[in-house]
N, C-alpha and C. Protein backbone atom coordinates (compact mmCIF):
# COMPACT_ATOMS: atom_id res chain seq x y z
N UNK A 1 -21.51 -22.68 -2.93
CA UNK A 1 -21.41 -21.40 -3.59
C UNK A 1 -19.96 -20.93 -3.58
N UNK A 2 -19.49 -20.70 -4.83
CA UNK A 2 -18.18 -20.04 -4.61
C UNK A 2 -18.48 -18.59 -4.75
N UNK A 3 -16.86 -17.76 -4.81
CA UNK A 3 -17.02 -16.22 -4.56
C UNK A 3 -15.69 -16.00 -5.17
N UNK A 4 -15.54 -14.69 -6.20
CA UNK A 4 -14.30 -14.54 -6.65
C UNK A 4 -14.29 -13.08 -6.07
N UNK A 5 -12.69 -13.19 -5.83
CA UNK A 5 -12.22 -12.18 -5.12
C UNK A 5 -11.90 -10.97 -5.74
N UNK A 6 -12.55 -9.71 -5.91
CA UNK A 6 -12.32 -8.44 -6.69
C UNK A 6 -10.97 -8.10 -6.66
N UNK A 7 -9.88 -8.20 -6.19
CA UNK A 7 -8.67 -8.27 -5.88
C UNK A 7 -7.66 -9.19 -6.80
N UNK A 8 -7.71 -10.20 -6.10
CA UNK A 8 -6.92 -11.19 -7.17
C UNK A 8 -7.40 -12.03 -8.18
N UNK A 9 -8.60 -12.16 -7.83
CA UNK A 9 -9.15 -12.72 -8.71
C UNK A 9 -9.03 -14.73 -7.97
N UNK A 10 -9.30 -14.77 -6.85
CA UNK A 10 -9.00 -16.20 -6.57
C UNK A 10 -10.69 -16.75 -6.66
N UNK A 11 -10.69 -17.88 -6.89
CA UNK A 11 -11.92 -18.81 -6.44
C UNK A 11 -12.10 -19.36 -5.08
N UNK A 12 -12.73 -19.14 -4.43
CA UNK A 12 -13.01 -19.79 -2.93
C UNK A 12 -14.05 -19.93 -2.72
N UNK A 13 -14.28 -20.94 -1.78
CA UNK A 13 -16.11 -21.42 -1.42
C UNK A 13 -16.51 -20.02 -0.91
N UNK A 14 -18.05 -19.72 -1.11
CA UNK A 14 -18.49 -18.62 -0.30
C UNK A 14 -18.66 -18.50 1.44
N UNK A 15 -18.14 -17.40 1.89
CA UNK A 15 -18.51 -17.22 3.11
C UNK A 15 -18.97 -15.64 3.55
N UNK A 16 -19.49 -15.36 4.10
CA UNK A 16 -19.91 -14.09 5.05
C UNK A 16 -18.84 -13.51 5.91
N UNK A 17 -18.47 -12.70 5.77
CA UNK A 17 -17.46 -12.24 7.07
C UNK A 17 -17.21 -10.35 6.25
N UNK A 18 -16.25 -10.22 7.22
CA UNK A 18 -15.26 -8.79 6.85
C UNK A 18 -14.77 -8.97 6.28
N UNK A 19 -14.53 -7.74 5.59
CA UNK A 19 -13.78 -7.06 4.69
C UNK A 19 -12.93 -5.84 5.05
N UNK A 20 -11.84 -5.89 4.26
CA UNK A 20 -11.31 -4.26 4.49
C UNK A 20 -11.83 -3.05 4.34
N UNK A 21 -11.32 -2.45 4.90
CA UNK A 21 -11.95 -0.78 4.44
C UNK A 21 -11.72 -0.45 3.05
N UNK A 22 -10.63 -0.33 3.11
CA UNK A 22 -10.44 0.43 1.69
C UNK A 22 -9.95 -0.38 0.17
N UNK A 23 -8.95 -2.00 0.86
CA UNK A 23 -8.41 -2.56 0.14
C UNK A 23 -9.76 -3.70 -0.53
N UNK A 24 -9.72 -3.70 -1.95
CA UNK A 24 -10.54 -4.94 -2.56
C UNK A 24 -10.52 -6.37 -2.15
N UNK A 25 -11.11 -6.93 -1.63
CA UNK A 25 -11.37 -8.30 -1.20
C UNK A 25 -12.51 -9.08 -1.51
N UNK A 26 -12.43 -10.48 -1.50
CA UNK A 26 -13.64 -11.07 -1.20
C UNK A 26 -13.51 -11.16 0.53
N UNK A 27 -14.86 -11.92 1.07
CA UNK A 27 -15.04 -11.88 2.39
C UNK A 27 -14.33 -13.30 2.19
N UNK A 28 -13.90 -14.27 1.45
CA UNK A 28 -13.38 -15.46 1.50
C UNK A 28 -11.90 -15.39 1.65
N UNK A 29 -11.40 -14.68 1.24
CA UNK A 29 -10.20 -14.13 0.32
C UNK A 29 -9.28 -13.47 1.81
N UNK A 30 -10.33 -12.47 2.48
CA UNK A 30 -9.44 -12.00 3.15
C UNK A 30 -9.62 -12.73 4.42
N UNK A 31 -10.51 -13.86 4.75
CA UNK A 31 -10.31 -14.84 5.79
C UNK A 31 -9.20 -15.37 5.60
N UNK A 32 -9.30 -16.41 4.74
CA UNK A 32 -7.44 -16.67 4.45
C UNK A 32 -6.29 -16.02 4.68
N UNK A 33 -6.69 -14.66 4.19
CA UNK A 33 -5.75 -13.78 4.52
C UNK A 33 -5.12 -14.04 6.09
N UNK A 34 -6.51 -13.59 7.05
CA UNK A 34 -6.09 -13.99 8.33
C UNK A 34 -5.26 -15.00 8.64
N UNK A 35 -6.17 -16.50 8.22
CA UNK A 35 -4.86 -17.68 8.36
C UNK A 35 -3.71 -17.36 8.52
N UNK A 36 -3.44 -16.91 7.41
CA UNK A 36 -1.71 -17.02 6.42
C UNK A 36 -1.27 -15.65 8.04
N UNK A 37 -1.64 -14.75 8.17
CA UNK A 37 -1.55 -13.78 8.95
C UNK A 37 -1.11 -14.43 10.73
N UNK A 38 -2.47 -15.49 11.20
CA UNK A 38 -2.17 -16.17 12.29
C UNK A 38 -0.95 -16.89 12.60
N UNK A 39 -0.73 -17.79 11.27
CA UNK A 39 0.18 -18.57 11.35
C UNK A 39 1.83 -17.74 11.22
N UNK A 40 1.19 -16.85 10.95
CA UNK A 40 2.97 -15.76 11.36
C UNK A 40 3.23 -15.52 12.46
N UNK A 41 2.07 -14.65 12.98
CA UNK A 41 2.08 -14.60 14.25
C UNK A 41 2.58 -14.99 15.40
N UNK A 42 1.89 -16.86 15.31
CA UNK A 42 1.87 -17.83 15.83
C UNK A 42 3.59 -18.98 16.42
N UNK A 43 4.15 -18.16 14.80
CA UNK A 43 5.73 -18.93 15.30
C UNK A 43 6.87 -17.87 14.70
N UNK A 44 7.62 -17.69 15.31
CA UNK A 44 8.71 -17.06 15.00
C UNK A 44 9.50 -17.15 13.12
N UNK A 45 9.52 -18.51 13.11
CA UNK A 45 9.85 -18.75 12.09
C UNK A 45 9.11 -18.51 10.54
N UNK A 46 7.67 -18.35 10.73
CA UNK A 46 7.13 -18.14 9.76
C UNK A 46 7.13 -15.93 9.63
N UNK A 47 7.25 -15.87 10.65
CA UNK A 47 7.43 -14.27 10.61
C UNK A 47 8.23 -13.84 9.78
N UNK A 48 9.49 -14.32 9.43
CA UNK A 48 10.70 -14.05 8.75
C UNK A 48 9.65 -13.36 7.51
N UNK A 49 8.95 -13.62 7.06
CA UNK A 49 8.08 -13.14 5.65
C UNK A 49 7.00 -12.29 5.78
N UNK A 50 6.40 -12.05 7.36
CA UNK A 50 5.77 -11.13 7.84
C UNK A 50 5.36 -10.33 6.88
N UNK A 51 6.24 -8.93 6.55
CA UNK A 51 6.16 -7.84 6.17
C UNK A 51 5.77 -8.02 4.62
N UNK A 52 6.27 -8.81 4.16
CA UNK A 52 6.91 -9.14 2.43
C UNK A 52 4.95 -9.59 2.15
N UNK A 53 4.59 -10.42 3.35
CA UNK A 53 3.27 -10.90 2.96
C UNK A 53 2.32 -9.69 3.32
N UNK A 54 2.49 -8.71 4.11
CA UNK A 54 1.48 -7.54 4.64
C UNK A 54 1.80 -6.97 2.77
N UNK A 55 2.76 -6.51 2.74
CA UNK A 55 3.18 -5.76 1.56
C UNK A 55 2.45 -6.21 0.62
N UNK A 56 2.74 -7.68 -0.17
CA UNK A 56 1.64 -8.58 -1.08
C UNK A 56 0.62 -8.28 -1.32
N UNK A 57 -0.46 -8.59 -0.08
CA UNK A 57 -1.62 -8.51 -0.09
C UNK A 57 -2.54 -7.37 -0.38
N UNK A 58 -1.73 -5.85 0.28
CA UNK A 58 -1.97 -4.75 -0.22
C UNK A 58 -1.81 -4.52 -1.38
N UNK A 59 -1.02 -5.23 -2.36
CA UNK A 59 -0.73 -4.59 -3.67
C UNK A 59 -1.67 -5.25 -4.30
N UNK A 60 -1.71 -6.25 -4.34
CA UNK A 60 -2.51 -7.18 -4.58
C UNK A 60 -4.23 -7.07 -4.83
N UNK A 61 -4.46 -6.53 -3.56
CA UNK A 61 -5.80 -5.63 -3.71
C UNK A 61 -6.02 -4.52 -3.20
N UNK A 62 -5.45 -3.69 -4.51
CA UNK A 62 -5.38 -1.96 -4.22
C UNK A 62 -6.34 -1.10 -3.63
N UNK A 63 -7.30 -1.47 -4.73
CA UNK A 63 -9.09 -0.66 -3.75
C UNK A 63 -8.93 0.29 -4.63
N UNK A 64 -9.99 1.33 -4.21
CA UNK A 64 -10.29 2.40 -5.57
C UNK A 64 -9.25 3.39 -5.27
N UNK A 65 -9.53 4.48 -6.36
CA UNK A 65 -8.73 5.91 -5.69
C UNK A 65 -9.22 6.44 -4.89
N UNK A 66 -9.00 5.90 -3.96
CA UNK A 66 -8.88 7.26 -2.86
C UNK A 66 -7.63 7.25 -2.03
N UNK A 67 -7.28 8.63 -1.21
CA UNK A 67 -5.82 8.88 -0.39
C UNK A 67 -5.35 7.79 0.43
N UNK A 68 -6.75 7.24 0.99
CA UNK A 68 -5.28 5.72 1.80
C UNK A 68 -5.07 4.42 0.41
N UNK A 69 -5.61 4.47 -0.46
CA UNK A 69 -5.35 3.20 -1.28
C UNK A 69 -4.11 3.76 -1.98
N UNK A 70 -4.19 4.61 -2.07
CA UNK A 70 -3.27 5.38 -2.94
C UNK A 70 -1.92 5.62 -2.34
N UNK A 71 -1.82 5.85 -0.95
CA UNK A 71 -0.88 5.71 0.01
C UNK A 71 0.15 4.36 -0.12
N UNK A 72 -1.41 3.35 0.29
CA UNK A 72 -1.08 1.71 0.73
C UNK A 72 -0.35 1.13 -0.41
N UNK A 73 -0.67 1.51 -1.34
CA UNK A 73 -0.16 0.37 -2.76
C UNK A 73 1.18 0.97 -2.99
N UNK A 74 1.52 2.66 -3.32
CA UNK A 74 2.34 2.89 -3.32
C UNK A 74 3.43 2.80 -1.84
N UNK A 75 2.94 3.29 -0.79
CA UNK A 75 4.45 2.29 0.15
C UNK A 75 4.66 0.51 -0.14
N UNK A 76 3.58 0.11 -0.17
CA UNK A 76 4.10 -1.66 -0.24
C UNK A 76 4.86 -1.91 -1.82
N UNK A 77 4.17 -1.12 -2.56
CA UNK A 77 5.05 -1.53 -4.18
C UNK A 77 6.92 -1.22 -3.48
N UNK A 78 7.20 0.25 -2.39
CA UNK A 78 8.48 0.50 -2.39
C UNK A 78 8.89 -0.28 -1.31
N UNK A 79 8.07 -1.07 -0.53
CA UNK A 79 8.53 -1.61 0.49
C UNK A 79 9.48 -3.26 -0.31
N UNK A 80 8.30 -3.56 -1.04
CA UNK A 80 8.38 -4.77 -2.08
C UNK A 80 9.26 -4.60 -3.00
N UNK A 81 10.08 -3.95 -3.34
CA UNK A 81 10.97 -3.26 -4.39
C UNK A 81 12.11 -3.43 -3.37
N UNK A 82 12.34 -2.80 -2.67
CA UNK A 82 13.68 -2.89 -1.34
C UNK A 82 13.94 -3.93 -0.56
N UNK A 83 13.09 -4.94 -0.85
CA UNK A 83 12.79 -6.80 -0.11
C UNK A 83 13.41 -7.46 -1.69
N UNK A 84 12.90 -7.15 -2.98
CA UNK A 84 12.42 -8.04 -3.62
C UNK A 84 13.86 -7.75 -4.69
N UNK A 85 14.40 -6.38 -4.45
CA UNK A 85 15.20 -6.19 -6.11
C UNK A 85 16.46 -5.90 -4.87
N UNK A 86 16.40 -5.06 -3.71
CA UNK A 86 17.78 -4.87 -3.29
C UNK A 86 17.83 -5.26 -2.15
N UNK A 87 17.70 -6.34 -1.85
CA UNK A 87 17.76 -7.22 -0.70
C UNK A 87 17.41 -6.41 0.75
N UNK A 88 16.68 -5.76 0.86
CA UNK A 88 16.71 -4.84 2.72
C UNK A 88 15.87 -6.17 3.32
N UNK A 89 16.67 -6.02 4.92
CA UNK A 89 15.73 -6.70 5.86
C UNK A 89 14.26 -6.03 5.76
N UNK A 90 13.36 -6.70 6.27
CA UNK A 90 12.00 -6.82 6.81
C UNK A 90 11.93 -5.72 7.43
N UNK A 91 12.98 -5.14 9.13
CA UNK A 91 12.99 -4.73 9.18
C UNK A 91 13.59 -2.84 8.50
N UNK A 92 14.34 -3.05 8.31
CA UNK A 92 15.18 -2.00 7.12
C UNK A 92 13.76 -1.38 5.99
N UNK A 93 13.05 -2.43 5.27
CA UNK A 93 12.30 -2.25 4.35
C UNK A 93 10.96 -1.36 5.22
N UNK A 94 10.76 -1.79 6.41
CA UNK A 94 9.38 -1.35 7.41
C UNK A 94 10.22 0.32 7.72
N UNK A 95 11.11 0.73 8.02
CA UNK A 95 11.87 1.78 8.07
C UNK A 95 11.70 2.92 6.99
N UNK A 96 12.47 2.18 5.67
CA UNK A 96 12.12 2.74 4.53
C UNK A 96 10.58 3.21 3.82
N UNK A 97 9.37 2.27 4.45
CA UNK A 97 8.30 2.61 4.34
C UNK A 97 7.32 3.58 4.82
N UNK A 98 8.12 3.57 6.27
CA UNK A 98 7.47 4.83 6.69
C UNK A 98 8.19 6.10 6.69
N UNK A 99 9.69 5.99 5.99
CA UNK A 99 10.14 7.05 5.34
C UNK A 99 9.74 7.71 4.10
N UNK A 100 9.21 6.76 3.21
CA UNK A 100 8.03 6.75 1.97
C UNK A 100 6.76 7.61 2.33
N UNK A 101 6.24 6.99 2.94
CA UNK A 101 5.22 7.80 3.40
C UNK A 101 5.09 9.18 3.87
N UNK A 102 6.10 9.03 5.07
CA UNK A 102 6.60 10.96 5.29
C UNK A 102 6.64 11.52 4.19
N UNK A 103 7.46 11.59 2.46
CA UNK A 103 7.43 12.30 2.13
C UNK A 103 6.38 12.08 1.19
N UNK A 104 5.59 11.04 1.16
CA UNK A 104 4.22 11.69 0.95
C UNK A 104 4.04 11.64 -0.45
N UNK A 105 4.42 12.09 -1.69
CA UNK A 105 4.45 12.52 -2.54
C UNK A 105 3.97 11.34 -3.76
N UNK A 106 3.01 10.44 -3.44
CA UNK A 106 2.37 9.83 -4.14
C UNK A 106 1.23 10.24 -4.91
N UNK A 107 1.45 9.01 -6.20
CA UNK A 107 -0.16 9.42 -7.03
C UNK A 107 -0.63 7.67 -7.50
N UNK A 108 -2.11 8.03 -7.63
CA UNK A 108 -2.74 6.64 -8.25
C UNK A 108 -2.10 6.13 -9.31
N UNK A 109 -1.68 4.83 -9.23
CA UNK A 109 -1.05 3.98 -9.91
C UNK A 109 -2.27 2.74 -10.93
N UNK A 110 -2.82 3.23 -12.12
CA UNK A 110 -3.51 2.14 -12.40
C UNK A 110 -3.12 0.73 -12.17
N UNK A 111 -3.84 -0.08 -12.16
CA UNK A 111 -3.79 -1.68 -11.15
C UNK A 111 -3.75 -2.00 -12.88
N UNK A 112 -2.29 -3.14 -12.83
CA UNK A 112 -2.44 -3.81 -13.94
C UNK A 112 -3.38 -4.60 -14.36
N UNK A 113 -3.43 -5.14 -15.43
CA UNK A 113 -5.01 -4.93 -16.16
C UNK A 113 -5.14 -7.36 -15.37
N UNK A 114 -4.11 -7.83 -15.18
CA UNK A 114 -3.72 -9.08 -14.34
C UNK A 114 -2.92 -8.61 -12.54
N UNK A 115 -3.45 -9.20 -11.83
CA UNK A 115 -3.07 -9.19 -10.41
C UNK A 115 -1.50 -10.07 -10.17
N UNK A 116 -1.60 -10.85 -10.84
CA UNK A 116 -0.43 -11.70 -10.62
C UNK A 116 -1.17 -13.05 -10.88
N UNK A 117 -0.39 -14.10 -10.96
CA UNK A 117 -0.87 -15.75 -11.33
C UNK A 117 -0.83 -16.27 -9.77
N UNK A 118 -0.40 -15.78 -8.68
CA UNK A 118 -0.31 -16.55 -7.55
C UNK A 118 -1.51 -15.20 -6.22
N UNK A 119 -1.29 -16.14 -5.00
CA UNK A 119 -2.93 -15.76 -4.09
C UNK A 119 -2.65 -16.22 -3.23
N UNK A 120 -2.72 -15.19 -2.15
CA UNK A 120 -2.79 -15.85 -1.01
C UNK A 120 -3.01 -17.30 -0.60
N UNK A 121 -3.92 -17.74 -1.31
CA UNK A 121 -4.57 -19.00 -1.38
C UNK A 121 -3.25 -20.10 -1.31
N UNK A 122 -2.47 -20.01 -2.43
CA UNK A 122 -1.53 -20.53 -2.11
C UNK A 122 -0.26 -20.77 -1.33
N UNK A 123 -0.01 -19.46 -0.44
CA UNK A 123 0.63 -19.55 0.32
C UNK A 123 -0.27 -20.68 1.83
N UNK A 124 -1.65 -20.31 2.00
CA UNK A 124 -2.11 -20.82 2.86
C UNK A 124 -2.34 -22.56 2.76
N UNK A 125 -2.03 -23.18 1.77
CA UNK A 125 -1.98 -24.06 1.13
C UNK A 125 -0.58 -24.89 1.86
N UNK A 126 0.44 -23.82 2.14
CA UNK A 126 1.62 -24.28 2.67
C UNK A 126 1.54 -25.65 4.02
N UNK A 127 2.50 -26.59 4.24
CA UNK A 127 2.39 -27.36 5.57
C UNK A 127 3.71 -27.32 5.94
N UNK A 128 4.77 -26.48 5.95
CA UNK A 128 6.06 -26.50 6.58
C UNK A 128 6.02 -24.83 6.67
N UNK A 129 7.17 -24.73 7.34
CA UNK A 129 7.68 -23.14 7.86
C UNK A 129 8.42 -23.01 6.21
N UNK A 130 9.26 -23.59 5.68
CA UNK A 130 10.22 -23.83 4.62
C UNK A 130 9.46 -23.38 3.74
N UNK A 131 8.01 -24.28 3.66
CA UNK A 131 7.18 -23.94 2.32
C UNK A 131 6.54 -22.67 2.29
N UNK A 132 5.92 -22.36 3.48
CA UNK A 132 5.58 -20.85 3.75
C UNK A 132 6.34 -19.75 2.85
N UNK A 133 7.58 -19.71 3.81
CA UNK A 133 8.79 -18.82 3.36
C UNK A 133 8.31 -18.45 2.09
N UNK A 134 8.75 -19.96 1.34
CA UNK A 134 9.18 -19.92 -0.22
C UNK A 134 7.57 -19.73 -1.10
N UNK A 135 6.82 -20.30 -0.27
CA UNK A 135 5.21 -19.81 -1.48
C UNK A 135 5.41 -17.93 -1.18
N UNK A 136 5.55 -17.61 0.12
CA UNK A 136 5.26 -16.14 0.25
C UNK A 136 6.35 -15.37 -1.18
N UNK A 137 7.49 -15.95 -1.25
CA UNK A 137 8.34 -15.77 -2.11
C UNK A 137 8.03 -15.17 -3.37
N UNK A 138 7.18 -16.14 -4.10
CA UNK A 138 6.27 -17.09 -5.13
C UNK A 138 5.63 -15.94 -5.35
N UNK A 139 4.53 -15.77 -4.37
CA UNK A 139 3.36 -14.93 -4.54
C UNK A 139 4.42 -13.55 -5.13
N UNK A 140 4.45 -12.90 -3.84
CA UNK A 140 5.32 -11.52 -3.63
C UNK A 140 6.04 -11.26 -5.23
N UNK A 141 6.89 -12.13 -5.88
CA UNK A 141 7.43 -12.44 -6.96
C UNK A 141 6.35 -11.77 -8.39
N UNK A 142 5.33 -12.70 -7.99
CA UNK A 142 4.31 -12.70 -9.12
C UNK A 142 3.65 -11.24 -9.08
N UNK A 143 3.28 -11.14 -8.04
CA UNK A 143 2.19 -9.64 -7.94
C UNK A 143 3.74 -8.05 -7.90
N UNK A 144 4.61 -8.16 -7.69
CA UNK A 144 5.65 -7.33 -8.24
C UNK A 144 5.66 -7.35 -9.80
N UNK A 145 6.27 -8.24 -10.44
CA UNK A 145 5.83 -7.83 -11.78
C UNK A 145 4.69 -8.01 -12.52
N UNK A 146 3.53 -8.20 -11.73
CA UNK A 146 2.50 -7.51 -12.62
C UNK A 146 2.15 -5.99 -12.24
N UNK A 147 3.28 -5.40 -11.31
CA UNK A 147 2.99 -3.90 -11.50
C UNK A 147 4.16 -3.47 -12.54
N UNK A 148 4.87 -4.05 -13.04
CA UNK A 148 6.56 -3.48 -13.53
C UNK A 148 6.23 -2.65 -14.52
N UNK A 149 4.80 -1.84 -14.95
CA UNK A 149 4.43 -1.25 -15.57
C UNK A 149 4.83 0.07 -14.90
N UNK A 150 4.75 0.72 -13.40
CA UNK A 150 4.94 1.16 -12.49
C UNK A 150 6.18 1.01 -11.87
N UNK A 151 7.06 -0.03 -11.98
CA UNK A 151 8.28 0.11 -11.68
C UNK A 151 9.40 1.40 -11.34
N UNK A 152 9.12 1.90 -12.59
CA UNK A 152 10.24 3.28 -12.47
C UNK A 152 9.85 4.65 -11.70
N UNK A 153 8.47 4.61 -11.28
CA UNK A 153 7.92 5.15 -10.62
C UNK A 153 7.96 4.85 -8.75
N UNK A 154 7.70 3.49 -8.73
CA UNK A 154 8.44 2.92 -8.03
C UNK A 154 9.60 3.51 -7.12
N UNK A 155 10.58 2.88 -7.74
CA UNK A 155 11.99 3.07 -7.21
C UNK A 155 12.11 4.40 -7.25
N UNK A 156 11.75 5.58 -7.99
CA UNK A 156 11.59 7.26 -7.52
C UNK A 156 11.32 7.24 -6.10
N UNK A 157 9.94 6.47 -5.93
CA UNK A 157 9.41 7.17 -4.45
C UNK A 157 10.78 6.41 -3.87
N UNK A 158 11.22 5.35 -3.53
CA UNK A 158 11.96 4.94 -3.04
C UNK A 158 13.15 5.53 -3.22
N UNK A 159 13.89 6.12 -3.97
CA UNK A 159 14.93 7.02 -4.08
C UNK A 159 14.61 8.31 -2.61
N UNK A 160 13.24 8.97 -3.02
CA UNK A 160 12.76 9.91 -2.44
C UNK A 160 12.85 10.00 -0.69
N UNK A 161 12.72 8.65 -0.56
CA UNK A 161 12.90 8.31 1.19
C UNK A 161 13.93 7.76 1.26
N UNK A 162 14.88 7.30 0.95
CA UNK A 162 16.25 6.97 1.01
C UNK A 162 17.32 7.99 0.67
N UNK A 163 17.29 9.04 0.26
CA UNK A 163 18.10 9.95 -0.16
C UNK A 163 18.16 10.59 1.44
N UNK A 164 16.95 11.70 1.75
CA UNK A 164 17.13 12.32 2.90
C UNK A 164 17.48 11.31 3.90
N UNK A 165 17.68 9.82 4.15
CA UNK A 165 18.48 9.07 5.41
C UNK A 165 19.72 9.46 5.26
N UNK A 166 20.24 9.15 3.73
CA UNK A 166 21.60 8.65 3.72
C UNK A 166 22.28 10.39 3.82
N UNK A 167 21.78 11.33 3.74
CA UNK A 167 22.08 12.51 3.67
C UNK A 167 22.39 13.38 5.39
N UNK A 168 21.53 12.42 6.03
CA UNK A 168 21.35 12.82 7.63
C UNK A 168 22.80 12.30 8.18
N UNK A 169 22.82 11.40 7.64
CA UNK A 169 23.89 10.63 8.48
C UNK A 169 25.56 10.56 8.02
N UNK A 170 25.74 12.06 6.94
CA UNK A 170 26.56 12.65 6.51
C UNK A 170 27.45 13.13 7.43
């Protein structure tokens, strides 16, 4: 039995398990998830992409409107925007996100009408630290511009939490 994932839309054999609260998943979909998640964990070197892949997966599968989906998609779209268009560390970008969030000032972003062409699936697919990196790359890549509909909205909120830093430290 397979199972497609309300989220990205991947194919995977069926299984039984958890799901997220709020974010769209299959129960197949977000096992993998775990994998790809363990194997960060697990070695230093695959961490380097940590955040970039937490970020992904949330955008990836937004979930309905309500206040935390609505939260989640919009910090990871600005977290993913400050990784993906203006180079911030992992850490720097995790900073900026929960500076995003403080000010709060988000709204529901319709989910493009395509998730992206790439899935977790394929990052978990990876057998080197190298390939990891670069599938997380891949993915992250793909599911960013299938929001670029949202883009300029985007980089606002991100203006919005980066302005009051750079202003503090005047």
């Amino acid at each position: 039995m397979k199972s497609i994932c309300p989220g990205c839309g991947v194919v995977l054999p069926g299984v039984d398990g958890p799901t997220h609260d709020y974010m769209e998943s299959s129960p197949a979909c977000w096992a993998v998830y775990g994998e790809v998640l363990a194997r960060e964990y697990s070695d230093i070197t695959y961490r380097a992409v940590h955040r970039l892949t937490v970020d992904t997966y949330a955008v990836q599968h937004p979930g309905g409107d309500s206040p935390q989906a609505i939260q989640s998609v919009a910090a990871h779209l600005v977290s993913m925007y400050l990784m993906l268009e203006l180079g911030y560390s992992s850490s720097r970008a995790t900073t900026m996100l929960k500076a995003a969030v403080e000010a709060g000032r988000f709204e529901w972003l319709a989910r493009p009408a395509h998730p992206g062409e790439v899935t977790v699936a394929h990052v978990a697919q990876a057998s080197t630290a190298m390939e990891h990196i670069e599938r997380v790359h891949e993915w992250a890549m793909s599911v960013w511009n299938a929001w670029s509909a949202h883009h300029a909205q985007v980089k606002a909120w991100a203006a919005d939490a980066i302005v009051p830093r750079t202003r503090s430290r005047v």
